[in-house]
N, C-alpha and C. Protein backbone atom coordinates (compact mmCIF):
# COMPACT_ATOMS: atom_id res chain seq x y z
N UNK A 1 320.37 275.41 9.71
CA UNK A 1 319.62 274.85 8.60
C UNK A 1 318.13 275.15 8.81
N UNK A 2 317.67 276.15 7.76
CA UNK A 2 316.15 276.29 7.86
C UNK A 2 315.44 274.66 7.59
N UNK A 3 315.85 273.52 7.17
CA UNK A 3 314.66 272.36 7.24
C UNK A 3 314.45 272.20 8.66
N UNK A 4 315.53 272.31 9.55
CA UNK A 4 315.33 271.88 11.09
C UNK A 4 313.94 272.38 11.60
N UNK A 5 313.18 273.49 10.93
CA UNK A 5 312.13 274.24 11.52
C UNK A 5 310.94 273.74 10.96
N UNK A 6 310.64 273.29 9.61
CA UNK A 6 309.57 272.54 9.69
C UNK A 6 309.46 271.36 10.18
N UNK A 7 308.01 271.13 10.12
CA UNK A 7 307.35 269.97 11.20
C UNK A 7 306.68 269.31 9.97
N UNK A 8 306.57 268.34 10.38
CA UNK A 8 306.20 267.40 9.20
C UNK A 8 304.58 266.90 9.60
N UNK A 9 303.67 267.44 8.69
CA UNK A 9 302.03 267.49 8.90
C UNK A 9 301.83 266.12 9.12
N UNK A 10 300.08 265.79 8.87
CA UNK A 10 299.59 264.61 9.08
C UNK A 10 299.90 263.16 7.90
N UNK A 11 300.10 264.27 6.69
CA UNK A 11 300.68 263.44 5.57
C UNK A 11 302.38 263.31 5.35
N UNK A 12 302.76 263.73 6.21
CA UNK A 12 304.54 263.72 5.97
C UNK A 12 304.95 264.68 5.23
N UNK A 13 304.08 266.04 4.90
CA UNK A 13 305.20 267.07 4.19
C UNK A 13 305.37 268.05 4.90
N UNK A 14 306.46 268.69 5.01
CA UNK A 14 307.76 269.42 5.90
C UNK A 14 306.65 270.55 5.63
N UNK A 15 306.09 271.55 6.23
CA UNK A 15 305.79 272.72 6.79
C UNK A 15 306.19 273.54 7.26
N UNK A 16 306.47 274.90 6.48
CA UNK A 16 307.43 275.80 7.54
C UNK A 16 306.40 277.06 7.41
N UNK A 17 306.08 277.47 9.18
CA UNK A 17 305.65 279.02 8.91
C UNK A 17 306.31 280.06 7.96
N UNK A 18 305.05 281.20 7.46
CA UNK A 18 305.40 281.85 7.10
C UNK A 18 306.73 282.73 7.20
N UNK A 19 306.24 283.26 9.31
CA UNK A 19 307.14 284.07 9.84
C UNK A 19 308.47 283.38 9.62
N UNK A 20 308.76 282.54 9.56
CA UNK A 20 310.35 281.36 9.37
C UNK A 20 310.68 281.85 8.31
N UNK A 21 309.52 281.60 7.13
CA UNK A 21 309.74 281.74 5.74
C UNK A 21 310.68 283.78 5.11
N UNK A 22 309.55 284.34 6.32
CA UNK A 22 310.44 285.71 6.14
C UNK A 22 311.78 285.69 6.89
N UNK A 23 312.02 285.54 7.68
CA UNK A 23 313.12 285.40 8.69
C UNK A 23 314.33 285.11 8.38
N UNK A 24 314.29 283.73 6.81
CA UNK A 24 315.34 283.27 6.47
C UNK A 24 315.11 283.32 4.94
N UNK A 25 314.59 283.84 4.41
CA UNK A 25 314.66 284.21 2.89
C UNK A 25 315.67 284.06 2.29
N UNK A 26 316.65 284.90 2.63
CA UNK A 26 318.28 284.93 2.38
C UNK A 26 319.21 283.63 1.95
N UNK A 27 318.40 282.39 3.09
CA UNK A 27 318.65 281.25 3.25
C UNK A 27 318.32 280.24 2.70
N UNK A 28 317.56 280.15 1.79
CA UNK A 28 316.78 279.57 1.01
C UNK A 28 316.26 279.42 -0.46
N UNK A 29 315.99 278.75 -1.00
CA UNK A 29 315.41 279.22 -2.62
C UNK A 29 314.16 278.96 -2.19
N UNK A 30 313.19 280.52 -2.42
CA UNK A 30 311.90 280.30 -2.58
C UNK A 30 311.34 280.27 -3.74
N UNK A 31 310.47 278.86 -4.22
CA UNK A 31 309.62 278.49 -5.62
C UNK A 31 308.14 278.60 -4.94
N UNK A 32 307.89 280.18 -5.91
CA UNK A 32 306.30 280.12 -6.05
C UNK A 32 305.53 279.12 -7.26
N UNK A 33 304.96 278.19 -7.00
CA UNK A 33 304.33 277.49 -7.97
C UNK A 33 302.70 278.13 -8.43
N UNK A 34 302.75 279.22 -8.34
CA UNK A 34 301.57 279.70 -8.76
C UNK A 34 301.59 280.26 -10.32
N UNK A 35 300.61 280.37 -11.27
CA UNK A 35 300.80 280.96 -12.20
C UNK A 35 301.38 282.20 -12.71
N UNK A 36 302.24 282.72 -13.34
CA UNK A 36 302.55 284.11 -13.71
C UNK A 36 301.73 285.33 -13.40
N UNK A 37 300.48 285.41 -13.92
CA UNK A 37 299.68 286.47 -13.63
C UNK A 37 299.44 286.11 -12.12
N UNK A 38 299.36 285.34 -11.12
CA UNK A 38 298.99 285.12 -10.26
C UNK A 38 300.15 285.75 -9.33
N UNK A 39 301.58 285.36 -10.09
CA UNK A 39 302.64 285.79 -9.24
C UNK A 39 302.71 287.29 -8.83
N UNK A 40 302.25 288.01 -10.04
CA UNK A 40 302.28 289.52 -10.35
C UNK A 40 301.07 289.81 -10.00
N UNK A 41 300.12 289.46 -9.48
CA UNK A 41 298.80 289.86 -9.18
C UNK A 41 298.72 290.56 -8.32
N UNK A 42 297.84 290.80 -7.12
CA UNK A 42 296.97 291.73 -6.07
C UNK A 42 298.04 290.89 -5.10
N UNK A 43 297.46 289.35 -4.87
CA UNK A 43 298.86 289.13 -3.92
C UNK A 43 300.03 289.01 -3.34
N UNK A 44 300.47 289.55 -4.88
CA UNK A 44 302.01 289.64 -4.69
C UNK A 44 303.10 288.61 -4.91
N UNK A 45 304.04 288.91 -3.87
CA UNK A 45 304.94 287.49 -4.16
C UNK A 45 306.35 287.92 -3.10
N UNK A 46 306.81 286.81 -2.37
CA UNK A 46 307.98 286.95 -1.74
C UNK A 46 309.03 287.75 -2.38
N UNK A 47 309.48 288.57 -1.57
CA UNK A 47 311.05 289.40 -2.20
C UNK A 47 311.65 287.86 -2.44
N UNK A 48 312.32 288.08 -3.74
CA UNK A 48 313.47 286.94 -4.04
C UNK A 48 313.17 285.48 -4.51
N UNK A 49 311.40 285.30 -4.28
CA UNK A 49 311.61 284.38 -5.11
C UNK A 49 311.30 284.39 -6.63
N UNK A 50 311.06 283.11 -6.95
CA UNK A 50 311.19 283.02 -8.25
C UNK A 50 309.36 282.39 -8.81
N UNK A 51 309.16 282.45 -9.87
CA UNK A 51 307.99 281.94 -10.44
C UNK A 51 308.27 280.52 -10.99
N UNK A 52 307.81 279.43 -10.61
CA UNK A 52 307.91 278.23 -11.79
C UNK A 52 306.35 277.15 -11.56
N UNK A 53 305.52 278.20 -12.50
CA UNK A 53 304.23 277.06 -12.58
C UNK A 53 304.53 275.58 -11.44
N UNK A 54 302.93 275.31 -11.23
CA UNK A 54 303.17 273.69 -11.02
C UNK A 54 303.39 272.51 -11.63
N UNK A 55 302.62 272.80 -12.90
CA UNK A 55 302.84 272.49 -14.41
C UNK A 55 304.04 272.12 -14.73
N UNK A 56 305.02 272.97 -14.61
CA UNK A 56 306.62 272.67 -15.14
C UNK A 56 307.68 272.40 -14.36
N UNK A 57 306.88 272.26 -12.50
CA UNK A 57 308.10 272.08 -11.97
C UNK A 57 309.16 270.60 -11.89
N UNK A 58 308.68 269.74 -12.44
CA UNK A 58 308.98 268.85 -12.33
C UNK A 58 310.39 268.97 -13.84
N UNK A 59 309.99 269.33 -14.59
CA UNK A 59 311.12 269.50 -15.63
C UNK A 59 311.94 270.79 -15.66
N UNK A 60 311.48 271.88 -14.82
CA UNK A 60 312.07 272.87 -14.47
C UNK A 60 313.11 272.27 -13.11
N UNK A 61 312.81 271.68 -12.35
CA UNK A 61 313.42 271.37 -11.10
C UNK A 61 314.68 270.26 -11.54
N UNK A 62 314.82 269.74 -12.68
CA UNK A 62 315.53 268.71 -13.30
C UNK A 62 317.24 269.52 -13.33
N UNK A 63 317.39 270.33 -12.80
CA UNK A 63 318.53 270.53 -13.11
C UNK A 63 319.04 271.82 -11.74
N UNK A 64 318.17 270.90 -10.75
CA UNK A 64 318.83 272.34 -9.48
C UNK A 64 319.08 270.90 -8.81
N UNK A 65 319.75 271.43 -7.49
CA UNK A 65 320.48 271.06 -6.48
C UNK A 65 319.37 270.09 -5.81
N UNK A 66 320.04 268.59 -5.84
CA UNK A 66 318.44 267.74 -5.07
C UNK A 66 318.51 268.03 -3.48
N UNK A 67 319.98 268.74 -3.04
CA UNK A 67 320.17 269.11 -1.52
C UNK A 67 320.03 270.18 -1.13
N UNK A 68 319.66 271.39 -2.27
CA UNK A 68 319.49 272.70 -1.19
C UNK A 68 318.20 272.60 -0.60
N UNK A 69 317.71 273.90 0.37
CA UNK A 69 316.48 273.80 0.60
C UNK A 69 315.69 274.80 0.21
N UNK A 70 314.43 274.02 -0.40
CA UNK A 70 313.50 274.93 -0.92
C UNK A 70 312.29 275.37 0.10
N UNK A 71 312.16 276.15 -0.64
CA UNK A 71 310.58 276.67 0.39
C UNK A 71 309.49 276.71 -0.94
N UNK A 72 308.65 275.91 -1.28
CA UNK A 72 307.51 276.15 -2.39
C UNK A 72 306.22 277.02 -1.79
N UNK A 73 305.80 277.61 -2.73
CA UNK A 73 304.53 279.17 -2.00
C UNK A 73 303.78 278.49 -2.95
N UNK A 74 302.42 279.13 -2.60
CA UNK A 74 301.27 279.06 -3.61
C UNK A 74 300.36 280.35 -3.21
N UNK A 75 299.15 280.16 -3.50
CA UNK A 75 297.79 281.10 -2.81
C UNK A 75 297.74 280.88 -1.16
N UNK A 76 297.79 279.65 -1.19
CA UNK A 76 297.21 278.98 0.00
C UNK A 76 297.35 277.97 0.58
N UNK A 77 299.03 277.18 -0.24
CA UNK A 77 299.35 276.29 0.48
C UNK A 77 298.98 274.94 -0.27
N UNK A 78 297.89 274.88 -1.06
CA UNK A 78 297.67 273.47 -2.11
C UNK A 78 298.39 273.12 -2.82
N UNK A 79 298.65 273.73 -3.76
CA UNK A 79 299.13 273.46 -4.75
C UNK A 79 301.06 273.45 -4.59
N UNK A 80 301.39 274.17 -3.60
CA UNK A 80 302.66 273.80 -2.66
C UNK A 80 303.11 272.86 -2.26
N UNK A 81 302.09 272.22 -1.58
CA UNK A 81 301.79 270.72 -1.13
C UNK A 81 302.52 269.90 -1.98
N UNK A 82 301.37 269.79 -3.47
CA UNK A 82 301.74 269.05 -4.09
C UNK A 82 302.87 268.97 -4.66
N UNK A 83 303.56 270.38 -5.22
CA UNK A 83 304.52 270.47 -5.35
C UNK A 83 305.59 270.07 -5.25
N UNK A 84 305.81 269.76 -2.93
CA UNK A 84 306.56 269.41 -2.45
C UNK A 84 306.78 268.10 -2.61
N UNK A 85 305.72 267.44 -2.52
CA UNK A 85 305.50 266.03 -3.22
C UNK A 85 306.03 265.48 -4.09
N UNK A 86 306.02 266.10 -4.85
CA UNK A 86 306.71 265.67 -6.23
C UNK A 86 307.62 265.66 -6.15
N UNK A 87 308.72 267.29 -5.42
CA UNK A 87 309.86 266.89 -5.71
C UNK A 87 310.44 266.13 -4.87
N UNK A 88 309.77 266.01 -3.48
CA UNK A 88 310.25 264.89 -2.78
C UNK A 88 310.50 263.33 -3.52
N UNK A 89 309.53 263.26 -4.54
CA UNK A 89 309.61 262.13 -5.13
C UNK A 89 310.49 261.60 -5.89
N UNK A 90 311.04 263.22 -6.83
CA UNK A 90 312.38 263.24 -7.42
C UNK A 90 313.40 263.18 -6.94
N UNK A 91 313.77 262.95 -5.37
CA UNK A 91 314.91 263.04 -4.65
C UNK A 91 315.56 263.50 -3.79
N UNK A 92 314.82 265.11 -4.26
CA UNK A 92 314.84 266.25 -3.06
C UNK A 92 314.61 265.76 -1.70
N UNK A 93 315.22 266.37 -0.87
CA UNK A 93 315.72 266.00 0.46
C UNK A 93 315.12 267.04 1.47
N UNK A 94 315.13 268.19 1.15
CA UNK A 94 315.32 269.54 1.99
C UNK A 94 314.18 270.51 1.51
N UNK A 95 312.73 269.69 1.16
CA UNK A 95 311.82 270.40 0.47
C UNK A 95 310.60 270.60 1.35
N UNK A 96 310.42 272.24 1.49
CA UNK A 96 309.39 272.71 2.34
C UNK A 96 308.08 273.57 1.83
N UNK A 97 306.60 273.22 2.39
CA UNK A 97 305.53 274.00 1.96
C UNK A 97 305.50 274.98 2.85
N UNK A 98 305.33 276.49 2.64
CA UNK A 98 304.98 277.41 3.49
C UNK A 98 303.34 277.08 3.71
N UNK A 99 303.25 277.23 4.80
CA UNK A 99 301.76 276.71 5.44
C UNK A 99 300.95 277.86 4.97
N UNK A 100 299.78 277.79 4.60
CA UNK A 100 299.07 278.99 4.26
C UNK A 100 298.97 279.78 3.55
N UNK A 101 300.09 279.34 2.61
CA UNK A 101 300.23 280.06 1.35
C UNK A 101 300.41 281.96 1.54
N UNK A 102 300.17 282.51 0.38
CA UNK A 102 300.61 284.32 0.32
C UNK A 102 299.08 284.36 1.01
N UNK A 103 298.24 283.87 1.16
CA UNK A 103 297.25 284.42 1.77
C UNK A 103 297.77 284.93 3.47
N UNK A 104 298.10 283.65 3.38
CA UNK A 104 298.79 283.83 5.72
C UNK A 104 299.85 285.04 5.27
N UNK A 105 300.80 284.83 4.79
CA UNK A 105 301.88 285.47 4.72
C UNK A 105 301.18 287.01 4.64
N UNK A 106 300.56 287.78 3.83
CA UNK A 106 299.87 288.78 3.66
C UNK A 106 299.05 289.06 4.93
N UNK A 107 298.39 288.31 5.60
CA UNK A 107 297.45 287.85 6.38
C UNK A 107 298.11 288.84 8.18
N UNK A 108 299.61 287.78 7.79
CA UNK A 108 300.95 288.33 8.90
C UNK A 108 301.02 289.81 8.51
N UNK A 109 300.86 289.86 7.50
CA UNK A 109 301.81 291.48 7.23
C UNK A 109 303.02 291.44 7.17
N UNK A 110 303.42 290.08 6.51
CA UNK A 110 305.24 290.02 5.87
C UNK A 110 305.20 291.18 4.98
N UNK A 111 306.59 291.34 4.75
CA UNK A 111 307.09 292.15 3.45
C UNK A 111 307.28 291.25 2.47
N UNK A 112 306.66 291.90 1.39
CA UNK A 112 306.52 291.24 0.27
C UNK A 112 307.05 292.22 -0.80
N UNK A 113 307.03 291.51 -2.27
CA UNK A 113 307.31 292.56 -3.23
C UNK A 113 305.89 292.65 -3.91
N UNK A 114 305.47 293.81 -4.34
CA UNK A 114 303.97 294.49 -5.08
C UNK A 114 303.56 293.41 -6.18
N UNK A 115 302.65 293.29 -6.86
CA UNK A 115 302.12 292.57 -7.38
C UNK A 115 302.19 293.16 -9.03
């Protein structure tokens, strides 16, 4: 189980490195909460995941699994945060921020898909 690997920050949300985040892709649903043009931009975006604003995740997320585990992306990890937050709030169980957002991840020199 990829949740076993995050660590839970100073505020209680589950954190998982990037390198984790590439490692187990396969394993996971990754939600970029960044904007569309942002997804497709200069920084790119994880092979495989998916785009869903921060804006809509809360009514977008209304109808997935409250037990799989997610991995939420952003730029840099903020807006992930909050993300995770939320859906923790909705029920979700198994919900993780990649630390550092596509900046670290890029930063690493993960493989990513083009922008």
């Amino acid at each position: 189980m990829v949740y076993e690997l995050a660590k839970k920050n100073a505020v209680g949300i589950a954190e998982i490195d990037p390198v984790e985040v590439a490692r187990s892709a396969e394993k996971v649903r990754i939600v970029d909460v960044r904007e569309i043009d942002e997804f497709s931009g200069p920084l790119g975006h994880i092979q495989g995941s998916e785009c869903v604003p921060l804006g809509t995740i809360a009514t977008t997320a209304a109808s997935w699994d409250k037990s799989a585990e997610l991995v939420l992306v952003c730029r840099s990890g903020n807006r992930s945060a909050t993300a995770t937050q939320t859906l923790e709030g909705l029920g979700f169980s198994h919900v993780m921020n990649m630390t550092g957002g596509m900046l670290r991840y890029n930063e690493l020199g993960l493989t990513r898909a083009p922008g």
